[in-house]
Protein backbone atom coordinates (compact mmCIF):
# COMPACT_ATOMS: atom_id res chain seq x y z
CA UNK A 1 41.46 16.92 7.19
CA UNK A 2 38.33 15.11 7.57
CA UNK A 3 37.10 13.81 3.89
CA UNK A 4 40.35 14.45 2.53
CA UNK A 5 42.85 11.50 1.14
CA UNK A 6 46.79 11.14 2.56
CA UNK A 7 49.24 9.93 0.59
CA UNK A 8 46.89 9.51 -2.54
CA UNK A 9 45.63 6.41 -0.87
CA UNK A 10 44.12 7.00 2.72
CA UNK A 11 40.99 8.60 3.09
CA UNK A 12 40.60 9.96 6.66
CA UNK A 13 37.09 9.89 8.43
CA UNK A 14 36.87 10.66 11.59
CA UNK A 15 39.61 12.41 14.61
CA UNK A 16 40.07 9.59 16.98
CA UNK A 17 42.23 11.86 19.23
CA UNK A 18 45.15 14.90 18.93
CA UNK A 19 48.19 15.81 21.65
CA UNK A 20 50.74 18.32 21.06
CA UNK A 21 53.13 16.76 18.25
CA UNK A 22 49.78 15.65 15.99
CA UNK A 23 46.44 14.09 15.74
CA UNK A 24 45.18 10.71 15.02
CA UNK A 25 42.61 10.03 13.00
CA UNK A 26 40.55 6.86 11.34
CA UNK A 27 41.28 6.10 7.70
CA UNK A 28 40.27 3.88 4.98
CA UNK A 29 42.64 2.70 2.87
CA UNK A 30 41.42 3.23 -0.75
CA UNK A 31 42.56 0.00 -2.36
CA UNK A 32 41.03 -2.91 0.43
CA UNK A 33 38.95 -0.71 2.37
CA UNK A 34 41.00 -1.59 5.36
CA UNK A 35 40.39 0.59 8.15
CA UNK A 36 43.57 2.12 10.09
CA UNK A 37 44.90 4.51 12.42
CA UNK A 38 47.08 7.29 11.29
CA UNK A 39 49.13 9.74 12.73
CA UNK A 40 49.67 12.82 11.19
CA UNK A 41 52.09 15.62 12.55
CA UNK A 42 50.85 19.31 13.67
CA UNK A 43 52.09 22.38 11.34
CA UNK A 44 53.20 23.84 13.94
CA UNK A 45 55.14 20.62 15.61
CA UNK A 46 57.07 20.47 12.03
CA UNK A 47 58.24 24.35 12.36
CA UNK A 48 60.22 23.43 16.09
CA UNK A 49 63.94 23.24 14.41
CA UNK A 50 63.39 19.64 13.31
CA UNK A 51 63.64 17.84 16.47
CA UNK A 52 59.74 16.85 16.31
CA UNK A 53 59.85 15.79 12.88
CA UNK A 54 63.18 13.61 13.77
CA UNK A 55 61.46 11.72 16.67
CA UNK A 56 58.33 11.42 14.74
CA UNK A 57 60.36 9.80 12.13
CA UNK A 58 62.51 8.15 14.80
CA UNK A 59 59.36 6.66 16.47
CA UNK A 60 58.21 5.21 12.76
CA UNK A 61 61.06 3.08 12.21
CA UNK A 62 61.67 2.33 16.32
CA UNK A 63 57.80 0.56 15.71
CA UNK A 64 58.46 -1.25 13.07
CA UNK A 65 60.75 -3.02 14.37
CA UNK A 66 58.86 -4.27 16.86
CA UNK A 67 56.54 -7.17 16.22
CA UNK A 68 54.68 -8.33 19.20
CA UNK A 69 51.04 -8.36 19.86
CA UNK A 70 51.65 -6.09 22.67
CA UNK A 71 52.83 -3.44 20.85
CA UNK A 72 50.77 -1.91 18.12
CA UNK A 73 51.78 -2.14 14.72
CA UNK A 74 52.93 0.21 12.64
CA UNK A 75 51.58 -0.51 8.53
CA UNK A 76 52.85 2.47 6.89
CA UNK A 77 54.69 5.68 7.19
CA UNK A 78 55.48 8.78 4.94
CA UNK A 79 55.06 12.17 4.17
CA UNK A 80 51.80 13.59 1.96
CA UNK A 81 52.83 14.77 -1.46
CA UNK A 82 50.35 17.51 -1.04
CA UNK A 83 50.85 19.31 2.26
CA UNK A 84 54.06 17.59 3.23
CA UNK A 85 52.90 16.56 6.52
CA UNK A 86 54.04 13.76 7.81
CA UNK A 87 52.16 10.57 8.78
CA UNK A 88 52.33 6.86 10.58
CA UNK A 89 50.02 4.56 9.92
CA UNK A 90 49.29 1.93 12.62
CA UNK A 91 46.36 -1.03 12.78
CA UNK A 92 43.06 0.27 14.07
CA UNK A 93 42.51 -0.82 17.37
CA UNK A 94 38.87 -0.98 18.91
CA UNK A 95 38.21 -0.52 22.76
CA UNK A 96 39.52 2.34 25.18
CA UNK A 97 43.51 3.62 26.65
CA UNK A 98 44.07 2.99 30.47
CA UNK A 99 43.55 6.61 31.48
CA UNK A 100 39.75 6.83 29.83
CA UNK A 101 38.90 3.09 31.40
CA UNK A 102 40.14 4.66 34.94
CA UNK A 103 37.76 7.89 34.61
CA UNK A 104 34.83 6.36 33.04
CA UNK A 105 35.08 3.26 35.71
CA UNK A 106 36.97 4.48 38.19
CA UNK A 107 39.87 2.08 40.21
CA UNK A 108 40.57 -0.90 38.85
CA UNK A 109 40.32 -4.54 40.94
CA UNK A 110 43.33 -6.17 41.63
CA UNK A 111 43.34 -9.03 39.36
CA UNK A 112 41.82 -7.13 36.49
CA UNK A 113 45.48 -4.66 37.35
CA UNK A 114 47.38 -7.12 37.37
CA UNK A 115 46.32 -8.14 34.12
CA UNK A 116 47.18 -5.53 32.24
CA UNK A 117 50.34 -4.63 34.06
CA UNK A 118 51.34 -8.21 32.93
CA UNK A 119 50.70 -7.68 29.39
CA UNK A 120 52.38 -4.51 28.99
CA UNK A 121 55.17 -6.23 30.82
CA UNK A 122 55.28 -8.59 28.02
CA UNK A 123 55.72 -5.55 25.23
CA UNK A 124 58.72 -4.17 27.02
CA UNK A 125 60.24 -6.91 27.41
CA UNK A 126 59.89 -7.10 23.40
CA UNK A 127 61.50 -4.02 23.41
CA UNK A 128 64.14 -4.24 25.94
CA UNK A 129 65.03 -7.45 24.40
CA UNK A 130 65.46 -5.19 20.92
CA UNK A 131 67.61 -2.64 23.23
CA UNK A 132 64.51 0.09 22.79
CA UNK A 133 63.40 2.02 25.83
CA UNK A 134 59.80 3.64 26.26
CA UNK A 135 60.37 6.05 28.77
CA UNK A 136 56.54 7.29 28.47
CA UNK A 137 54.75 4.43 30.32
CA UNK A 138 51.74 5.95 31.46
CA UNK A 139 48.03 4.75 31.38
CA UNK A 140 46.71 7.10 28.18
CA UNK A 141 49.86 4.99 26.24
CA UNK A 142 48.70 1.28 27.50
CA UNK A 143 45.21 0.44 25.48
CA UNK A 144 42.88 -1.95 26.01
CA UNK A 145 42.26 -3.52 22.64
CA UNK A 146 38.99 -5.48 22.31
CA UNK A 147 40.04 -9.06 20.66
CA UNK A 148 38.09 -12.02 19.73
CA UNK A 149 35.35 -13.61 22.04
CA UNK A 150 35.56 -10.12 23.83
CA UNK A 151 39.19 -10.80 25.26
CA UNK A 152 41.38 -7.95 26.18
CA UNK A 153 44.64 -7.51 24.85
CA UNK A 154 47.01 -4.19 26.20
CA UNK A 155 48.77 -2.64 23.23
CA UNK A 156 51.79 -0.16 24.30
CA UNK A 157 51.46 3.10 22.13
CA UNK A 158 53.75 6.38 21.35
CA UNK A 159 56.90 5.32 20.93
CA UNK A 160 58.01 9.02 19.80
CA UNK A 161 60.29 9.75 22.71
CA UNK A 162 62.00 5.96 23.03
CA UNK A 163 65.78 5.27 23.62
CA UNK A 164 67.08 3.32 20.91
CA UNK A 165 70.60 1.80 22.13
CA UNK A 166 73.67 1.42 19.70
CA UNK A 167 72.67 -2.09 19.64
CA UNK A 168 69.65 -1.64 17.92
CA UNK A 169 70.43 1.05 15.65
CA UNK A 170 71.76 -0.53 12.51
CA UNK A 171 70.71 2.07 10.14
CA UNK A 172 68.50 3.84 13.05
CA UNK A 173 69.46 7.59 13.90
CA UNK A 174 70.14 6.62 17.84
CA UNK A 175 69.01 9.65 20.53
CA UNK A 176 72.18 11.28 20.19
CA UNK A 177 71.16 14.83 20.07
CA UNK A 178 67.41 14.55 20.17
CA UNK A 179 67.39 14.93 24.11
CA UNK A 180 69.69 16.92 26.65
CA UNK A 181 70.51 16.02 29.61
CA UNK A 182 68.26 16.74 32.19
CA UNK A 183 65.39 17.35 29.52
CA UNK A 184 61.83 16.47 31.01
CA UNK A 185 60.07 14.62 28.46
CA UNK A 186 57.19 12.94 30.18
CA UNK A 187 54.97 14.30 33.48
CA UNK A 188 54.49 11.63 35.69
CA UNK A 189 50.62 11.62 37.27
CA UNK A 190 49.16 9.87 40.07
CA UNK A 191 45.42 8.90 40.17
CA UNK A 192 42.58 8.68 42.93
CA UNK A 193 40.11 6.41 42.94
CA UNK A 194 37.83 8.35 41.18
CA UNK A 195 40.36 8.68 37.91
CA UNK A 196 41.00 12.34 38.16
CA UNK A 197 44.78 12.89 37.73
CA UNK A 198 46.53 14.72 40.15
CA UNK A 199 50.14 16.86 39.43
């Protein structure tokens, strides 16, 4: 993937990171030079009866809508005319996610906590207000973005498994079907001081 171009007009450089629906990977957008992020879906991930490829799509669209600068923005979306994979481009955010801060640093002080908790606070409630529902808060989804004059600013990420209410829908598939009841979508971690995760 590496070298290559998506969608005729993104040429990726480097793998920034991969989980089990896809990777993401730095890109240069051909025309401006722009760097980005994009998200491309797995092969494999497309194969699973649909349901991946519907809440990749899903979370596309569910971003868009969005526009606060605790959320992370979402540029472009679409499939690749050559491989047919799927991909979401978002801005290119420098710094580090929650859950790499905790293990490189270890616990976090109070105030600098509180901080972030209060900034990702203010994307939900961006979101709740739109009648969207994360339901994958976790600290590898809250980044620490590195602003101007070195000021921190908490982006929420992966939207892929949100609840969008009737309300917001308006030409949005809703979650109807994508989910059963009782599904477990997200697994909930606690961490020690040290970082390590523990199930």
């Amino acid at each position: 993937m590496v070298g290559e171009t998506l969608g005729g007009k993104y040429r990726i450089i480097r793998l920034l990171g991969q989980g089990g629906m896809g990777a993401v990977y730095e890109a240069q957008l051909a025309a401006t030079a722009r760097r980005v992020a994009v998200k491309v879906m797995h092969g494999a991930a497309q194969q699973g009866g649909g349901l991946a490829l519907k809440r990749f799509q899903r979370e596309a669209r569910t971003v868009a809508m969005l526009d606060d600068p605790h959320i992370v923005s979402v540029i472009d979306a679409g499939a690749d005319p050559a491989t047919g994979a799927p991909f979401l481009v978002m801005e290119r955010l420098e710094g580090e996610d929650l859950h790499q801060r905790i293990r490189r640093a270890g616990a976090l002080a109070p105030d600098a906590a509180l901080r972030i908790a209060a900034q990702a606070c203010r994307g939900l409630s961006r979101a709740h207000e739109m009648c969207i529902v994360h339901r994958d808060i976790k600290p590898a989804n809250l980044f620490l973005s590195r602003v101007e004059q070195g000021e921190i600013a908490v982006k929420l990420l992966d939207f892929g498994i949100a609840k969008i209410k009737e309300q917001a829908a308006q030409g949005l598939s809703t979650t109807t079907g994508l989910t059963q009841s009782g599904a477990i979508l997200a697994r909930p971690h606690l961490y020690g001081r040290d970082g390590e995760a523990f199930e």
